[in-house]
PDB file of N, CA and C in Angstrom:
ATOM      1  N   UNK A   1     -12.232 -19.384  -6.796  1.00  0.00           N
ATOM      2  CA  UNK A   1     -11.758 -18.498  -5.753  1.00  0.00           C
ATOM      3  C   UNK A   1     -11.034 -17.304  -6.382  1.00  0.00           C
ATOM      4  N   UNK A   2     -11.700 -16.162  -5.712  1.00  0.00           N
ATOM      5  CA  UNK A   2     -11.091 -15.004  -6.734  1.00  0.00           C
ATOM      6  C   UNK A   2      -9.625 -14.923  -5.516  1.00  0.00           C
ATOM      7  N   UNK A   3      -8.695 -14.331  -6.492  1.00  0.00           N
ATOM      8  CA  UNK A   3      -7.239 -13.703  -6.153  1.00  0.00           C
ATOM      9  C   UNK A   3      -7.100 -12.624  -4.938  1.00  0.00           C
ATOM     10  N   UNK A   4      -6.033 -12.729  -4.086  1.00  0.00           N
ATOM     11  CA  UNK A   4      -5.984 -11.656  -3.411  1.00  0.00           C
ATOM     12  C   UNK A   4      -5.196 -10.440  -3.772  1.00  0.00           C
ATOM     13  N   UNK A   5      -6.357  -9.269  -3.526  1.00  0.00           N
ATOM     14  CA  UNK A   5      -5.931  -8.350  -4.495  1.00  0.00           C
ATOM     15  C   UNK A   5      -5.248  -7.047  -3.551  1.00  0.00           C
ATOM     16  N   UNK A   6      -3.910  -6.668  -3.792  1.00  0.00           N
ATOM     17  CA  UNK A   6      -2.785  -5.847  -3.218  1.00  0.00           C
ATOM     18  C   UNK A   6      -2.582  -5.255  -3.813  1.00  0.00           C
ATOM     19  N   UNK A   7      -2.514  -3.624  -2.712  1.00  0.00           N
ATOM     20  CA  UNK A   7      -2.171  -2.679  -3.463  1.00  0.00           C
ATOM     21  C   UNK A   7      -0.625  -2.333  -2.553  1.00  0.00           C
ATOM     22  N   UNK A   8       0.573  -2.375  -3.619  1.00  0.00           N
ATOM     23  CA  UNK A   8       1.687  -1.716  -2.968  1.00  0.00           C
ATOM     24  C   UNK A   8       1.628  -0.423  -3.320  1.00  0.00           C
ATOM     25  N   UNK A   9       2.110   0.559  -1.868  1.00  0.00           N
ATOM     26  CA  UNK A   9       2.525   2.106  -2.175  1.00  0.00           C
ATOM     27  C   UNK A   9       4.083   1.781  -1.554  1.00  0.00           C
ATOM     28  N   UNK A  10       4.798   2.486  -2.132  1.00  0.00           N
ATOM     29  CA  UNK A  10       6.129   2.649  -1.639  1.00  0.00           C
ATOM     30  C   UNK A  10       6.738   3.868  -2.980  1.00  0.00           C
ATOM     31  N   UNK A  11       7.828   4.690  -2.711  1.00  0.00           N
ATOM     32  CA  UNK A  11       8.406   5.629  -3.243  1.00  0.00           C
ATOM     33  C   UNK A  11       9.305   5.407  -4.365  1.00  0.00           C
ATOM     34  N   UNK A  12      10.189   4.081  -3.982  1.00  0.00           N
ATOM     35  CA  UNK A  12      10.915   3.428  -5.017  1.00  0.00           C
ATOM     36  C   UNK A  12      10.310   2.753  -6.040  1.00  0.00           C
ATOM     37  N   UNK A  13      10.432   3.140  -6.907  1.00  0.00           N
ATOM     38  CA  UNK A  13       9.575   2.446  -8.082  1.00  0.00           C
ATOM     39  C   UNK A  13      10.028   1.423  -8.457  1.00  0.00           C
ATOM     40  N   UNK A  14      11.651   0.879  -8.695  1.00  0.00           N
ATOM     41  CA  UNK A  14      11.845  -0.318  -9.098  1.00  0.00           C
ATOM     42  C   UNK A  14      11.638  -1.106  -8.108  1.00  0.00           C
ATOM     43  N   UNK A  15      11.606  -1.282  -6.700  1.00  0.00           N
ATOM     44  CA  UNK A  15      11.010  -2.077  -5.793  1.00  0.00           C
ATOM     45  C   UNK A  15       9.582  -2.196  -5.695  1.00  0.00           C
ATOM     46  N   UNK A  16       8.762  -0.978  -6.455  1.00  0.00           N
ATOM     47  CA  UNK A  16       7.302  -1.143  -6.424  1.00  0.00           C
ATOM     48  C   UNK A  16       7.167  -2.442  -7.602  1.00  0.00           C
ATOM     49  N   UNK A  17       7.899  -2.250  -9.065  1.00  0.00           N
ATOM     50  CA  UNK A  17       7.468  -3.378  -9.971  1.00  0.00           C
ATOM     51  C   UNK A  17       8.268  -4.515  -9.847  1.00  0.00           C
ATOM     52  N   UNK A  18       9.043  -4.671  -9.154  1.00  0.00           N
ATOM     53  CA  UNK A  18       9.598  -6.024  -8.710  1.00  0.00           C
ATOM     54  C   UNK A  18       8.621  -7.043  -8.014  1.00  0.00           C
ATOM     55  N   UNK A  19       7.968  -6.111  -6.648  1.00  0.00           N
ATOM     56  CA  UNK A  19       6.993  -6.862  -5.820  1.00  0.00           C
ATOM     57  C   UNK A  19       5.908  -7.093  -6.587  1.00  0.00           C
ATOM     58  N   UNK A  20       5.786  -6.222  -7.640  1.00  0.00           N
ATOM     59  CA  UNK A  20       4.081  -6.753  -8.163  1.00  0.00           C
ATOM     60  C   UNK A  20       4.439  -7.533  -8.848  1.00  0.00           C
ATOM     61  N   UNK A  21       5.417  -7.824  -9.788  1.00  0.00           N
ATOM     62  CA  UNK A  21       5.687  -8.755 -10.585  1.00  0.00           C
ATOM     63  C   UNK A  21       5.892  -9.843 -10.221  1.00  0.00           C
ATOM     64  N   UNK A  22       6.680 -10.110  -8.728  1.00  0.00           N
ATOM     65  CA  UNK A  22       6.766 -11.372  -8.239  1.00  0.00           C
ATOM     66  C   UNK A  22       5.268 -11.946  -7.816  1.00  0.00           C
ATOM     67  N   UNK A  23       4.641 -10.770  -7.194  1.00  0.00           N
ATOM     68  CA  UNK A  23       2.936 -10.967  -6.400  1.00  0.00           C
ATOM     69  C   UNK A  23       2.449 -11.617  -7.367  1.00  0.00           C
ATOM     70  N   UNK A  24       1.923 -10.863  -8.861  1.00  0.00           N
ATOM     71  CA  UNK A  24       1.262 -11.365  -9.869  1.00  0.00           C
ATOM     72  C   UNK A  24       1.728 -13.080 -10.475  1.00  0.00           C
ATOM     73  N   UNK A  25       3.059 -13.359 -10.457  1.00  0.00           N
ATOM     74  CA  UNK A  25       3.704 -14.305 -10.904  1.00  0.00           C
ATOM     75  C   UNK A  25       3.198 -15.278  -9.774  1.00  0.00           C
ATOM     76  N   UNK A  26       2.866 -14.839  -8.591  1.00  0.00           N
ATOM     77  CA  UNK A  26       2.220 -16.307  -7.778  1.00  0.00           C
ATOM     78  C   UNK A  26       0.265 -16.116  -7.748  1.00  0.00           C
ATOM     79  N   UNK A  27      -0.111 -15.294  -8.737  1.00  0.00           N
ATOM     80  CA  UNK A  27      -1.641 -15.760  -9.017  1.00  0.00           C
ATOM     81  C   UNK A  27      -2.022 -14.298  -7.931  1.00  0.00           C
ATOM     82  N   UNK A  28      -1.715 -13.777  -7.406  1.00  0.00           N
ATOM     83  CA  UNK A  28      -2.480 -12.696  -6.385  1.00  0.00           C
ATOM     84  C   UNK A  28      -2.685 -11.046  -7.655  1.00  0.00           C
ATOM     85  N   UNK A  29      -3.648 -10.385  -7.634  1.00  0.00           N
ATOM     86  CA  UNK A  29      -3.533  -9.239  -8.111  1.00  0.00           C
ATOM     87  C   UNK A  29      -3.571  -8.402  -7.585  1.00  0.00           C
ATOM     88  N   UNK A  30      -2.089  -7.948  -7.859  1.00  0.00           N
ATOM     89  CA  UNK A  30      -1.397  -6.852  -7.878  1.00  0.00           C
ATOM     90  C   UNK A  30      -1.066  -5.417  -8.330  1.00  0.00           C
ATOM     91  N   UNK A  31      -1.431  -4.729  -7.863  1.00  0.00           N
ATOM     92  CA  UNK A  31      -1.050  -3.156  -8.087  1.00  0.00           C
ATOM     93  C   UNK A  31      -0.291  -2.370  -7.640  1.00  0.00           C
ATOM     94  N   UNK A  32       0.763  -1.525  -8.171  1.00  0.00           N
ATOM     95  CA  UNK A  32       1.356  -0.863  -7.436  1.00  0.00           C
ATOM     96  C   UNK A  32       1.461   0.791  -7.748  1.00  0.00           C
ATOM     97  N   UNK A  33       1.892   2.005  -6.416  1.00  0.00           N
ATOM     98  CA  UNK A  33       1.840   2.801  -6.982  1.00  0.00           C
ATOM     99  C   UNK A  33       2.927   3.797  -6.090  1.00  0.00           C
ATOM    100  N   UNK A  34       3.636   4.674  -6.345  1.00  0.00           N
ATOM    101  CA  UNK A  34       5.127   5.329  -5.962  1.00  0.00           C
ATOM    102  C   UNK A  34       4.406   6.863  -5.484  1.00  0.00           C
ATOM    103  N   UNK A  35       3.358   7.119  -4.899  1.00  0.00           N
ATOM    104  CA  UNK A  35       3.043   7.816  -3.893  1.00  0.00           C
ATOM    105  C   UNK A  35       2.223   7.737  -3.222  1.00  0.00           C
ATOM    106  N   UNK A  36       1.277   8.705  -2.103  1.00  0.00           N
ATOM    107  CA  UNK A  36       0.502   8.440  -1.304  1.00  0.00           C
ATOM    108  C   UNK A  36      -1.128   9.245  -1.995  1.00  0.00           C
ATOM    109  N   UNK A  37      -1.256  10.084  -3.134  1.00  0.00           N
ATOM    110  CA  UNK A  37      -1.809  10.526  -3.859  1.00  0.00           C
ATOM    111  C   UNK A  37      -2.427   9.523  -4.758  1.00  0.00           C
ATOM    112  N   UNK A  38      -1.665   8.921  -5.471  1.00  0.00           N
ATOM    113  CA  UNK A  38      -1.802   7.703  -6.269  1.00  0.00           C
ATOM    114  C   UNK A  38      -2.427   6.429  -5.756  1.00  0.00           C
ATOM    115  N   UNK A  39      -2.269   6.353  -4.236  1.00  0.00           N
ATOM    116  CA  UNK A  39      -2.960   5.269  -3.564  1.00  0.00           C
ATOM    117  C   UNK A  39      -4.640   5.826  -3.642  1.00  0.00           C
ATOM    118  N   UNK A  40      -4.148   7.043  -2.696  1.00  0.00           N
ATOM    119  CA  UNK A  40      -5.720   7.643  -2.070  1.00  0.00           C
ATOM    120  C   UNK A  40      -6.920   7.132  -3.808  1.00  0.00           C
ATOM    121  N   UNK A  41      -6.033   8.086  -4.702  1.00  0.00           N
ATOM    122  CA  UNK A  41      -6.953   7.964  -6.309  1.00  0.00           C
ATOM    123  C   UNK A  41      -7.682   6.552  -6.316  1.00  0.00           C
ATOM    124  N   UNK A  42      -6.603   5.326  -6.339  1.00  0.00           N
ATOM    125  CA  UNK A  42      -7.001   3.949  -6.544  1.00  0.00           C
ATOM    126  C   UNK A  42      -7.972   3.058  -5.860  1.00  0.00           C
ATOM    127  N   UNK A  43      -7.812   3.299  -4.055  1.00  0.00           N
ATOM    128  CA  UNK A  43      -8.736   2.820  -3.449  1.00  0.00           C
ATOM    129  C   UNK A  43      -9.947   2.943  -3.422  1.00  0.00           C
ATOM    130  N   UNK A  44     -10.542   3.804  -4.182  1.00  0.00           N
ATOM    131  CA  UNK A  44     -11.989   4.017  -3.918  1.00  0.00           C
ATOM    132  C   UNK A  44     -12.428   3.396  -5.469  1.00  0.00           C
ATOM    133  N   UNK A  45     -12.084   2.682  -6.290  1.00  0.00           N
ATOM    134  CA  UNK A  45     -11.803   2.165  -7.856  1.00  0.00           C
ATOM    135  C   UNK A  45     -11.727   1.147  -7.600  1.00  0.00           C
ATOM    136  N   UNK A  46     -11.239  -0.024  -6.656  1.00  0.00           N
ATOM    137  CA  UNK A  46     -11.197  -1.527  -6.715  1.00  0.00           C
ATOM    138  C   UNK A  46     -11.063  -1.907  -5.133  1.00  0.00           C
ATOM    139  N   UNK A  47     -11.594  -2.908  -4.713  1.00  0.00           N
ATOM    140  CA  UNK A  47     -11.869  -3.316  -3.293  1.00  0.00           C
ATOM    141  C   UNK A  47     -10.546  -4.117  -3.159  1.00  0.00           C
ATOM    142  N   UNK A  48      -9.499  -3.474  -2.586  1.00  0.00           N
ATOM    143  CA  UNK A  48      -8.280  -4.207  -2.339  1.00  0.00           C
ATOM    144  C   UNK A  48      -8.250  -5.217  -1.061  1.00  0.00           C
ATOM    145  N   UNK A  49      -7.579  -6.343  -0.647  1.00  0.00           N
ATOM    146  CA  UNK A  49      -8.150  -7.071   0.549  1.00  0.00           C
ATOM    147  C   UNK A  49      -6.690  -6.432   1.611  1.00  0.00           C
ATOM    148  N   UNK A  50      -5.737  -6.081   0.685  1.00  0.00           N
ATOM    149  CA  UNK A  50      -4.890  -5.416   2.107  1.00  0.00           C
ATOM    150  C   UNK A  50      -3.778  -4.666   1.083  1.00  0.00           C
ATOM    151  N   UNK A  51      -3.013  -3.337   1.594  1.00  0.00           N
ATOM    152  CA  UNK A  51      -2.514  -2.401   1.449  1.00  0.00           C
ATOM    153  C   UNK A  51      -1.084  -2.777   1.924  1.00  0.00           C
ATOM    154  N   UNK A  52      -0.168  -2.715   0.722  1.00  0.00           N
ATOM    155  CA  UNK A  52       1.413  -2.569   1.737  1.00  0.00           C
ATOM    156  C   UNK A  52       2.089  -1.184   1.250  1.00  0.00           C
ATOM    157  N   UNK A  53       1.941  -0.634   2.754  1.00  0.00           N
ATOM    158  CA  UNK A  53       2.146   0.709   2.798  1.00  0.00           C
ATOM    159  C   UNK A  53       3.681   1.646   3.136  1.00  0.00           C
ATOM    160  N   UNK A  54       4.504   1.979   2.273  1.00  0.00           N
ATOM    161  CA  UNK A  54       5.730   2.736   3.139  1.00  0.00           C
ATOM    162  C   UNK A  54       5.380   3.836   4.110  1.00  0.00           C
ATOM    163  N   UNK A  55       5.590   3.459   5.373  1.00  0.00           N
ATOM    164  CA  UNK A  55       5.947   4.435   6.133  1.00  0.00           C
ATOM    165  C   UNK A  55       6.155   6.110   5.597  1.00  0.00           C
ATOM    166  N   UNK A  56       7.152   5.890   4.943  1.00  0.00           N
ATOM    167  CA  UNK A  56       7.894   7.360   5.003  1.00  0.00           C
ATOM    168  C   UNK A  56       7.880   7.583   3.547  1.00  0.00           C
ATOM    169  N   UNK A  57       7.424   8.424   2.772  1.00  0.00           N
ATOM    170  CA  UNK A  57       7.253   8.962   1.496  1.00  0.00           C
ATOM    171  C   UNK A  57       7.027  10.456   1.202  1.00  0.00           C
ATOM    172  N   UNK A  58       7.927  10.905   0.323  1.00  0.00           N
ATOM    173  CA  UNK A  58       7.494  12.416   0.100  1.00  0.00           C
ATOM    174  C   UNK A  58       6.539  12.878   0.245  1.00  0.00           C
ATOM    175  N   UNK A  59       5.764  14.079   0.490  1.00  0.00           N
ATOM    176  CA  UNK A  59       4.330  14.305  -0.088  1.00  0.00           C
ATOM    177  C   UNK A  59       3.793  13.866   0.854  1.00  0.00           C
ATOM    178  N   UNK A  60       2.442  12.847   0.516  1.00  0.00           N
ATOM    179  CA  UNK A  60       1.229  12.699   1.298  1.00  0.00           C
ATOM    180  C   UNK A  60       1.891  10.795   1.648  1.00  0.00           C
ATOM    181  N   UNK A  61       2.167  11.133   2.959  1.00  0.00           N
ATOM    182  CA  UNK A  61       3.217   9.660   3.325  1.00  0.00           C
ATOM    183  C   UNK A  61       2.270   8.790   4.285  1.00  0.00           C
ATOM    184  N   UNK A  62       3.187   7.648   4.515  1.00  0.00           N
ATOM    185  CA  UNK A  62       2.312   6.237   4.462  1.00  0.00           C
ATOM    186  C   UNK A  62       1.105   6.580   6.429  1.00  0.00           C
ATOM    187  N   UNK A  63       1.619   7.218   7.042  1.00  0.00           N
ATOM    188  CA  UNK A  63       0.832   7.288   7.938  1.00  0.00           C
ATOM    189  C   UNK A  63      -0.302   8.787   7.692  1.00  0.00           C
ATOM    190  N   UNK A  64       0.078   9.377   7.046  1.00  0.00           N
ATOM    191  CA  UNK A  64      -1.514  10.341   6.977  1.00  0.00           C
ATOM    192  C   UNK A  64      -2.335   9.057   6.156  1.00  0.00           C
ATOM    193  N   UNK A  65      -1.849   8.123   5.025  1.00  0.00           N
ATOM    194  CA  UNK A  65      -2.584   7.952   4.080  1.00  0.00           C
ATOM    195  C   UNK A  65      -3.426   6.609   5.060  1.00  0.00           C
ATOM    196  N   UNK A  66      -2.199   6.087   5.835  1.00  0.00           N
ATOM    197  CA  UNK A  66      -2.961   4.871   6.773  1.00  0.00           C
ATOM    198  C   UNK A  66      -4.705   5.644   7.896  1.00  0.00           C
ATOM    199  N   UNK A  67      -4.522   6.668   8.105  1.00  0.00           N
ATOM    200  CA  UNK A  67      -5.505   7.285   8.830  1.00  0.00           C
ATOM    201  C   UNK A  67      -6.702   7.556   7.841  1.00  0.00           C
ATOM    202  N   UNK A  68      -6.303   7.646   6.458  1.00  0.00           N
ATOM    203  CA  UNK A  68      -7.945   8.068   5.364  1.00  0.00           C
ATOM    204  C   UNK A  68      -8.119   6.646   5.863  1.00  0.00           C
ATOM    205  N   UNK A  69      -7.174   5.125   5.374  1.00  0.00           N
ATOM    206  CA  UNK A  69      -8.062   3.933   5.009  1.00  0.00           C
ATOM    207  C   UNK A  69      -8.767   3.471   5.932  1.00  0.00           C
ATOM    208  N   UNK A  70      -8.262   4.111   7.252  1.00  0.00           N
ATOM    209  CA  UNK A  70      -8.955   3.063   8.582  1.00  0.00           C
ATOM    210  C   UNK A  70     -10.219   4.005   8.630  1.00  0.00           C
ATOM    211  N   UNK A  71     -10.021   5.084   8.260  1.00  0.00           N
ATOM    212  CA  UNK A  71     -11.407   5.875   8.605  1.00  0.00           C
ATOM    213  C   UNK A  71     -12.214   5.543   7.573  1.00  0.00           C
ATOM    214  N   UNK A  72     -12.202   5.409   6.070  1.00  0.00           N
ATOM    215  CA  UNK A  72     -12.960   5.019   5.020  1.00  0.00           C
ATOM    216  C   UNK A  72     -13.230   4.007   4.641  1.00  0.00           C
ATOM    217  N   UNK A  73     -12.319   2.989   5.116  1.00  0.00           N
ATOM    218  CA  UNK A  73     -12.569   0.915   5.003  1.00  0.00           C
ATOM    219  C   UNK A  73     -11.768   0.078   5.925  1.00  0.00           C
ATOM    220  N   UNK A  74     -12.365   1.118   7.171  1.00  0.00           N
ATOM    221  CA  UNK A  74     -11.604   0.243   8.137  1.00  0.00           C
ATOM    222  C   UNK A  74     -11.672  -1.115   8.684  1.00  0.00           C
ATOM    223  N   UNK A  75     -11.720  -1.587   7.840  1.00  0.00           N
ATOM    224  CA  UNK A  75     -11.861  -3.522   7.843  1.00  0.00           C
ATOM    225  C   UNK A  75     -10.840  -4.115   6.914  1.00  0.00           C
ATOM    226  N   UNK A  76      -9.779  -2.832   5.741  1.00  0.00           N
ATOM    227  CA  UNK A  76      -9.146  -2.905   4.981  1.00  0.00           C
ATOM    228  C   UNK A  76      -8.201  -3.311   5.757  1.00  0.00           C
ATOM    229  N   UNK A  77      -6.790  -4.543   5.654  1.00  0.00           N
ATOM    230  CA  UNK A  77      -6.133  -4.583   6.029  1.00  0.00           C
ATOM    231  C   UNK A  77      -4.470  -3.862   5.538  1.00  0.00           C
ATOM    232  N   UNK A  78      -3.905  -3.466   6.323  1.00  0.00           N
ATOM    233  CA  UNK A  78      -2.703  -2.727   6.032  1.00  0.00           C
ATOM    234  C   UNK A  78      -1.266  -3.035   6.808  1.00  0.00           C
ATOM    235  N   UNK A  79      -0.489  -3.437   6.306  1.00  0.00           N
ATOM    236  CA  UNK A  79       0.668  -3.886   6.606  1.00  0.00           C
ATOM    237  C   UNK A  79       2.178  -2.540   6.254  1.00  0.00           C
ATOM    238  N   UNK A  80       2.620  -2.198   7.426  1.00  0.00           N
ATOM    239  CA  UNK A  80       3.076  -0.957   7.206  1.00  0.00           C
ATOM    240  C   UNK A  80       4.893  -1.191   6.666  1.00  0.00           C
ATOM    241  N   UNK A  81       5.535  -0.644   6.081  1.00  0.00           N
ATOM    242  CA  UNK A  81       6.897  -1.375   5.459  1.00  0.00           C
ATOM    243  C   UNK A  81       7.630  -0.054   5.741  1.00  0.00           C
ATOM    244  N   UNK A  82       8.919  -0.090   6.033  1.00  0.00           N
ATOM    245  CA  UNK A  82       9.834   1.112   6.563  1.00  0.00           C
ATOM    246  C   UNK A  82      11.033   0.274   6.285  1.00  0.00           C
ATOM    247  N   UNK A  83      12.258   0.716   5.960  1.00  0.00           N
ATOM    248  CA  UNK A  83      13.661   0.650   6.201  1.00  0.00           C
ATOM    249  C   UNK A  83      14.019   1.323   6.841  1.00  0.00           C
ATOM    250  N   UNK A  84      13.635   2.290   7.547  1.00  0.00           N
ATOM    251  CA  UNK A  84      14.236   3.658   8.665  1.00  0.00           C
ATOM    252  C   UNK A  84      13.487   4.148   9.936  1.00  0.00           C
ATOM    253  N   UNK A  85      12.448   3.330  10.275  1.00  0.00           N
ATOM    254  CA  UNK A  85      11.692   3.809  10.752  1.00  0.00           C
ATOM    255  C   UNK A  85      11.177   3.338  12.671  1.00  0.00           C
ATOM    256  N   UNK A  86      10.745   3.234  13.105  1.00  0.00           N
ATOM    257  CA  UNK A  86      10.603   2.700  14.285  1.00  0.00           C
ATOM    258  C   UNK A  86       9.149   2.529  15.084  1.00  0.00           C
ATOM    259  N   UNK A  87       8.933   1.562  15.976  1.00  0.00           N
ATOM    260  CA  UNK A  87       7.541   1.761  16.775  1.00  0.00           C
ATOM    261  C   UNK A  87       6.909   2.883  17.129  1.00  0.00           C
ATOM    262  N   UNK A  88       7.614   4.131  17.318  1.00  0.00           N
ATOM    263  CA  UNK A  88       7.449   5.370  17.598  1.00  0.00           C
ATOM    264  C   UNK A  88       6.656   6.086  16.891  1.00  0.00           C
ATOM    265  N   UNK A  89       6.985   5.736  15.197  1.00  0.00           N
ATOM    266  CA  UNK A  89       6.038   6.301  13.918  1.00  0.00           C
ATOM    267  C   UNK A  89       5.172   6.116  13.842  1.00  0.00           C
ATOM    268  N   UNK A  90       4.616   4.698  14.991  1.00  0.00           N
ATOM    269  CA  UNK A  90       2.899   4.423  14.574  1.00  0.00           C
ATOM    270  C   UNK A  90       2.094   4.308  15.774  1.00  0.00           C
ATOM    271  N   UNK A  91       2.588   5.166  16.609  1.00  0.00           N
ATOM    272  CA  UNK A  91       2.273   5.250  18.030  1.00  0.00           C
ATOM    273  C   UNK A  91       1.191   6.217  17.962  1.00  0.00           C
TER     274      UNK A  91
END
């Protein structure tokens, strides 16, 4: 049985290699990456089975980038992560 393979985007980088390190440490492969540029690059490079996405990020942030994946692999699953944020953002 192959691994389930996750891609974290989030802005904070030491919370990006914490989660992959814990992810990887229970057998799942893990990737992570600290913008929304850096995601877009990766997804089309390895068939991820679900995306954990920040909300709110400088630049190209977690809801423009949630609108490429549903339009380009929309069967991709995506789980959206915020500390500031509300139902309103994904309305």
């Amino acid at each position: 049985m192959n691994p389930i393979r996750v891609l974290l985007v989030d802005d904070e980088g030491q919370f990006v290699d914490t989660v992959v390190e814990r992810l990887r440490l229970r057998g799942l492969d893990a990737d992570g990456v600290t913008n929304g540029h850096d995601a877009m690059g990766l997804l089309p490079l390895k068939p991820y089975d679900v995306v954990l996405l920040d909300v709110k990020m400088p630049g190209l942030g977690g809801l423009e980038v949630i609108r490429t994946i549903k339009e380009r692999w929309p069967d991709l699953q995506v789980v959206l992560l915020t500390g500031h944020g509300s139902t309103k953002d994904v309305e």
